[in-house]
C-alpha atoms as a PDB file:
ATOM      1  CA  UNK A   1      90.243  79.320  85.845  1.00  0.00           C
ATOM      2  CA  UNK A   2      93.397  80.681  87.839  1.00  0.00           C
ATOM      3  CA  UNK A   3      95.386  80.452  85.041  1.00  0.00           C
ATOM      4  CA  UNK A   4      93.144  82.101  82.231  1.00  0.00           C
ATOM      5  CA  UNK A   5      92.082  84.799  84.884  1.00  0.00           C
ATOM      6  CA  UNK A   6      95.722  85.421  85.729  1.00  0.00           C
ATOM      7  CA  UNK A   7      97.022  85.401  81.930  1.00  0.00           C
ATOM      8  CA  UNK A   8      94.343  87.876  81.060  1.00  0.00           C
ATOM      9  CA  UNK A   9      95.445  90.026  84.646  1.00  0.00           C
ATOM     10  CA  UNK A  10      98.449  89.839  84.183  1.00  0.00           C
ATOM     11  CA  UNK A  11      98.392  91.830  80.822  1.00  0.00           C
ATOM     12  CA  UNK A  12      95.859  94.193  82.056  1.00  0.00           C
ATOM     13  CA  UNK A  13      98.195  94.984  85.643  1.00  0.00           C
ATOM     14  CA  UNK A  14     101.283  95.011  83.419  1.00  0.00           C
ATOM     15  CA  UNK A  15      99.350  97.701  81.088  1.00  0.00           C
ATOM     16  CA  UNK A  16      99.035  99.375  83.894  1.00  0.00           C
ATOM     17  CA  UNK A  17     101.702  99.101  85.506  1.00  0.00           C
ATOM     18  CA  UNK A  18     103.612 100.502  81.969  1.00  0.00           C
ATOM     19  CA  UNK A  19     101.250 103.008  81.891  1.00  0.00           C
ATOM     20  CA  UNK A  20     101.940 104.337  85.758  1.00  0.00           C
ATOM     21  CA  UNK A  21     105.009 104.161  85.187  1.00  0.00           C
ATOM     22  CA  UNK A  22     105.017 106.225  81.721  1.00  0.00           C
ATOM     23  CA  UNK A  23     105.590 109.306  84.359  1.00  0.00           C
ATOM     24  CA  UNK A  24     108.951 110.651  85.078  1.00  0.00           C
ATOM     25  CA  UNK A  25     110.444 113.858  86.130  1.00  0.00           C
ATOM     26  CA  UNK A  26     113.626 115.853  86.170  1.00  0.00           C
ATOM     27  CA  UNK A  27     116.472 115.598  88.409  1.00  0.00           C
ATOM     28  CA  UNK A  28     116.517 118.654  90.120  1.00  0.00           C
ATOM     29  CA  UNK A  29     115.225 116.967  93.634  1.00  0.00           C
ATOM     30  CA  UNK A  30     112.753 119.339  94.401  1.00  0.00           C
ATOM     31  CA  UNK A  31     109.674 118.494  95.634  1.00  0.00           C
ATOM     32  CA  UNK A  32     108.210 114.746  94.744  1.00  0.00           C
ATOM     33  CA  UNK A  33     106.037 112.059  95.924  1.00  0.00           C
ATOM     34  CA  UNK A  34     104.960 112.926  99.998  1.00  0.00           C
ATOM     35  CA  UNK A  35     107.446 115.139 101.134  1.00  0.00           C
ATOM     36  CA  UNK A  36     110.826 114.499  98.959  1.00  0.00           C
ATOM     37  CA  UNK A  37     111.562 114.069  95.636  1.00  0.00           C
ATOM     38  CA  UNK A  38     112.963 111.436  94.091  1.00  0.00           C
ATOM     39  CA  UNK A  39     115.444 111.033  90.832  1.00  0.00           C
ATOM     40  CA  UNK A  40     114.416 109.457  87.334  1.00  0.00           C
ATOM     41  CA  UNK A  41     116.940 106.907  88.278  1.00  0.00           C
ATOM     42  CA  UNK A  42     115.258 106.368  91.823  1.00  0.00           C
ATOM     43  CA  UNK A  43     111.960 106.340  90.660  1.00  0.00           C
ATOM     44  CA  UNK A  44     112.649 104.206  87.839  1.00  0.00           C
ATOM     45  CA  UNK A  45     114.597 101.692  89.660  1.00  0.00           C
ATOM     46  CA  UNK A  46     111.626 101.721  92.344  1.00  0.00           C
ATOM     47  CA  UNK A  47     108.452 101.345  89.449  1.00  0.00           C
ATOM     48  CA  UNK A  48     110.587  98.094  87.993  1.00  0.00           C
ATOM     49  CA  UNK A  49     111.440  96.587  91.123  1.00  0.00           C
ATOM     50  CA  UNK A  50     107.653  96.622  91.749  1.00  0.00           C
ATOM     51  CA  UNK A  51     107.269  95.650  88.611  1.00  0.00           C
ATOM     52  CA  UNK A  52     109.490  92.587  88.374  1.00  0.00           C
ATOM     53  CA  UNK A  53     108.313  91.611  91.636  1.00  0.00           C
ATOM     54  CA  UNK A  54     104.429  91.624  90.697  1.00  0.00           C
ATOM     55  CA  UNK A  55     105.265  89.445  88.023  1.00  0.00           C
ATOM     56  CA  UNK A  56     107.219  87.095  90.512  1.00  0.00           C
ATOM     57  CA  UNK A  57     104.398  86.975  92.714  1.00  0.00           C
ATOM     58  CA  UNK A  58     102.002  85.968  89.159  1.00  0.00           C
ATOM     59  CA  UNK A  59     104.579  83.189  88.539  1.00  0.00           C
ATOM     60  CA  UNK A  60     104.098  81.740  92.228  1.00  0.00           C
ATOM     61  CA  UNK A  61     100.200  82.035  92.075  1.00  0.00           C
ATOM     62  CA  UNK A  62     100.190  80.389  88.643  1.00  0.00           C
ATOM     63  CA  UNK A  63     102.492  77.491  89.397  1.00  0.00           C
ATOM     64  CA  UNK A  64     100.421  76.988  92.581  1.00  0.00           C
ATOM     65  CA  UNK A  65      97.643  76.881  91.049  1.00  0.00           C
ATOM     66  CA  UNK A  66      95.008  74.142  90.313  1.00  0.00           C
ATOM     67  CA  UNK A  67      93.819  75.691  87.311  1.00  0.00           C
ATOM     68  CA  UNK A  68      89.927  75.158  88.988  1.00  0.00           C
ATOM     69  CA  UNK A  69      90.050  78.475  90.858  1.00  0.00           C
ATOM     70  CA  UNK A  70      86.951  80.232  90.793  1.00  0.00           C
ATOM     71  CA  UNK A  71      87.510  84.046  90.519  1.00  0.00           C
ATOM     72  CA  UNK A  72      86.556  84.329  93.992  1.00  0.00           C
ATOM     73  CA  UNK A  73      89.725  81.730  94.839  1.00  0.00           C
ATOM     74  CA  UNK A  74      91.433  83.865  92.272  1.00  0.00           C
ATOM     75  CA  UNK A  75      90.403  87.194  93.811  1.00  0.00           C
ATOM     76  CA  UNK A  76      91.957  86.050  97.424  1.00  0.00           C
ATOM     77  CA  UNK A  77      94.867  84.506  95.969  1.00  0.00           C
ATOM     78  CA  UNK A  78      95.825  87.889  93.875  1.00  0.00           C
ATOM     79  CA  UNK A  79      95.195  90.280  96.749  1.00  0.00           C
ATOM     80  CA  UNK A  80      98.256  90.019  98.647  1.00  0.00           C
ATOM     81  CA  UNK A  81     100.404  90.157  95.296  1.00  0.00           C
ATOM     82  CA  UNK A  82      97.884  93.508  94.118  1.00  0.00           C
ATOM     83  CA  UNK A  83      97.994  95.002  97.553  1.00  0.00           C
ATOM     84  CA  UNK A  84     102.212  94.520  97.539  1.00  0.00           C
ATOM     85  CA  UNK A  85     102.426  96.153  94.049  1.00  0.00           C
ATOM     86  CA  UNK A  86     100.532  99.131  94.811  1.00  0.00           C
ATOM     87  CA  UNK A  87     102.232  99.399  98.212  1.00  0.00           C
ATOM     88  CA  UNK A  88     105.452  99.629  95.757  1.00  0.00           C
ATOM     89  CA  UNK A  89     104.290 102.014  93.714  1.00  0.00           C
ATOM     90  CA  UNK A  90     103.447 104.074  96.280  1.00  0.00           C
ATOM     91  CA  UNK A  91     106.150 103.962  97.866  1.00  0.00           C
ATOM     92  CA  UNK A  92     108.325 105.077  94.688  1.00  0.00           C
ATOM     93  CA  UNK A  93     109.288 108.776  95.194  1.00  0.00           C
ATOM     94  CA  UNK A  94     109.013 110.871  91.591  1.00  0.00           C
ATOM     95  CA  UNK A  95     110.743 113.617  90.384  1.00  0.00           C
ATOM     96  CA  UNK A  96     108.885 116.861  91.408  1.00  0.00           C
ATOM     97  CA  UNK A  97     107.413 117.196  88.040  1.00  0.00           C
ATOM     98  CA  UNK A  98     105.724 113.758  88.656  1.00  0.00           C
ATOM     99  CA  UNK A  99     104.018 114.309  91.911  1.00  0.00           C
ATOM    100  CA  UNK A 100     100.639 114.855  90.809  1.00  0.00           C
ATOM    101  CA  UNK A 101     100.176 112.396  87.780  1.00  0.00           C
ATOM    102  CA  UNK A 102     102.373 109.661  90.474  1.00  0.00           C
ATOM    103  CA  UNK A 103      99.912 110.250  93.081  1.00  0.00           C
ATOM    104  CA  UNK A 104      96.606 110.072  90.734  1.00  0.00           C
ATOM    105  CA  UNK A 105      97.788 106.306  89.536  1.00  0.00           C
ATOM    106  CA  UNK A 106      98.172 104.982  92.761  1.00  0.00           C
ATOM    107  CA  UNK A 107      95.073 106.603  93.976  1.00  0.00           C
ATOM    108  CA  UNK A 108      93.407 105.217  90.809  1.00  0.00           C
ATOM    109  CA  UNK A 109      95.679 101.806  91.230  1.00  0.00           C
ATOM    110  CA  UNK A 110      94.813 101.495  94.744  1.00  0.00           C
ATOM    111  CA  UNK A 111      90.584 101.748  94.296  1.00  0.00           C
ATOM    112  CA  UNK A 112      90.708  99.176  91.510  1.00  0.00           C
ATOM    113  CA  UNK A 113      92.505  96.511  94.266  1.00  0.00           C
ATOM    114  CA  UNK A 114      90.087  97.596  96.402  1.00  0.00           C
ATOM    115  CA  UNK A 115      87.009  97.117  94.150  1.00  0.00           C
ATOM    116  CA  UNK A 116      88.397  93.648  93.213  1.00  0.00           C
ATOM    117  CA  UNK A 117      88.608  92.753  96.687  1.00  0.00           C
ATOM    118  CA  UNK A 118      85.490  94.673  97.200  1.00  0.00           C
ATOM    119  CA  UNK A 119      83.743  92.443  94.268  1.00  0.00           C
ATOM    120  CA  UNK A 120      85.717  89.611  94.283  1.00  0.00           C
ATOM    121  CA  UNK A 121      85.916  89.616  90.705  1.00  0.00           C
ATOM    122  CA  UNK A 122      88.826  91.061  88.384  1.00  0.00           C
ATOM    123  CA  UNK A 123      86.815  93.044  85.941  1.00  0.00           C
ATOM    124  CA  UNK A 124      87.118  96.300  88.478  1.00  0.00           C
ATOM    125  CA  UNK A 125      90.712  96.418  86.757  1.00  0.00           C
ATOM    126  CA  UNK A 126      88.272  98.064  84.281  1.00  0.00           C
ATOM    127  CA  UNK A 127      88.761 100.719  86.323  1.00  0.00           C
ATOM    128  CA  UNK A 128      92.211 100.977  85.411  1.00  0.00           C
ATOM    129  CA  UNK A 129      91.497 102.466  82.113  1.00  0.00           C
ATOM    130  CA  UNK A 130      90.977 105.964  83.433  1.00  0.00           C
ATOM    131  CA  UNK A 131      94.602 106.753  83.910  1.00  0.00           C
ATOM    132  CA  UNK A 132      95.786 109.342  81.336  1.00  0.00           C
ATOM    133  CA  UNK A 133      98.755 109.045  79.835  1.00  0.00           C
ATOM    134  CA  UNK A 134     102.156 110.503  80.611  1.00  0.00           C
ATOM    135  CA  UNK A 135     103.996 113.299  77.601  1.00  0.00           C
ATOM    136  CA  UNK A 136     105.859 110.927  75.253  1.00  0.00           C
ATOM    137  CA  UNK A 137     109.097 113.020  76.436  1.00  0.00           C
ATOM    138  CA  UNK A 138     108.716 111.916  79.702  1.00  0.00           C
ATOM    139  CA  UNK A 139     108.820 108.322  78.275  1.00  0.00           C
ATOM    140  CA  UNK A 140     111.536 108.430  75.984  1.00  0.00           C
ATOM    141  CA  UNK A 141     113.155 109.847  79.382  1.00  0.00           C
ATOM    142  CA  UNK A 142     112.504 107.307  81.748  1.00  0.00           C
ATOM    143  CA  UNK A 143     112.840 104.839  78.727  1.00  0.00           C
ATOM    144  CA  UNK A 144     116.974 105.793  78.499  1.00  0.00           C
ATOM    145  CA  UNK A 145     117.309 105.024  82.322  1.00  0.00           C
ATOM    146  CA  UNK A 146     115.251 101.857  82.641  1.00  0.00           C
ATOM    147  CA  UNK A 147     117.452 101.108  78.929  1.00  0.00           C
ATOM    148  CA  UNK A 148     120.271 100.506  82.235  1.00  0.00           C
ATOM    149  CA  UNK A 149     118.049  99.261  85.278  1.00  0.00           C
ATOM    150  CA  UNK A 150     118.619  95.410  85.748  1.00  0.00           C
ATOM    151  CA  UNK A 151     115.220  95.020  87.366  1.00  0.00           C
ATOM    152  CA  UNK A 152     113.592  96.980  84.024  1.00  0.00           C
ATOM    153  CA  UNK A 153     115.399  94.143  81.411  1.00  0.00           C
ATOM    154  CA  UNK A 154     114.599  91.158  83.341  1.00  0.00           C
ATOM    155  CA  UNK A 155     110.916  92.494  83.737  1.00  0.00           C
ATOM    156  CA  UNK A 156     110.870  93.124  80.066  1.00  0.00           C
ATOM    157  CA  UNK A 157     109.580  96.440  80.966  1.00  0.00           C
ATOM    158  CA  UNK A 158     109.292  99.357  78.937  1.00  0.00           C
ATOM    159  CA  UNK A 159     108.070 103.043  79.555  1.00  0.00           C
ATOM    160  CA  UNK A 160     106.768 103.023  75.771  1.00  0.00           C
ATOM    161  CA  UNK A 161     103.989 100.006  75.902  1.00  0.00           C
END
C-alpha cells in the first residue's frame, strides 16, 4: 500500500509543491517573507532545494518500504518527510511582492500535514486544492531562474506544471 499511496502523494505534494512555488517576486529586496525579503534567485533556489529534497525523502520511504503499509503506517512514515518540506517552504524568504500569496501556501500547506497527521489518512491533501494560482508572469519569471538552479533540473521542477 506504501508504494501506491506514495506514487499517488507524491504527484499530488509535487502539484503542490509546483503550484506554491508558481509565486515569485521582484528583486528590489523590500519587504518579504517574516521580516526580510528575499530575491527570485533566493527564493527559487530555497522552493527547489525543498523540493528536491521531499522527493529524496519519497525515494527513502519507498525503497524502505514493504509495500503492506496500511495508510496509517504510511501516514507516520510520511510525516517527518511532510513536516521537513513545509518547514522548507517556510523557511524560503520571497520577494516582497510574494509575501502574502508565500505565506497563504504554507499556511494552507501546513493544515493539510496537519489534517493527515490529524486523520491519519492522505486524502486531507484534498485540502491542497484551495491554493490559487500565481500570474503566469510571475511563472515565466521564476521559470528563467530555476531554467539555471541545479537543485530545480535534478528535481525536474518547473514553475509552469
Amino acid at each position: 500500500m506504501l508504494r501506491t499511496l506514495m506514487t499517488g502523494g507524491t504527484v499530488a505534494l509535487a502539484a503542490v509543491a509546483l503550484v506554491f512555488a508558481a509565486c515569485g517576486g521582484d528583486d528590489d529586496g523590500n519587504g518579504g517573507g517574516g521580516t526580510a525579503s528575499g530575491n527570485d534567485k533566493d527564493y527559487v533556489a530555497a522552493i527547489c532545494k525543498a523540493q528536491l529534497g521531499f522527493f529524496e525523502d519519497l525515494e527513502k520511504a519507498v525503497k524502505e518500504s514493504t509495500g503492506d503499509e496500511t495508510e496509517a503506517q504510511v501516514v507516520e512514515i510520511l510525516a517527518p518527510a511532510l513536516d521537513r518540506w513545509v518547514a522548507a517552504i517556510r523557511n524560503a524568504r520571497p520577494p516582497a511582492d510574494v509575501r502574502d500569496y508565500h505565506n497563504e501556501v504554507v499556511r494552507v500547506a501546513a493544515d493539510a500535514v496537519n489534517r493527515i497527521k490529524q486523520t491519519r489518512s492522505v486524502d486531507a491533501l484534498d485540502t491542497l486544492d484551495s491554493i490559487p494560482d500565481a500570474p503566469a508572469a510571475v511563472r515565466d519569471r521564476l521559470n528563467a531562474v530555476a531554467k539555471e538552479n541545479a537543485d530545480c533540473r535534478e528535481a525536474d521542477f518547473s514553475f509552469s506544471q
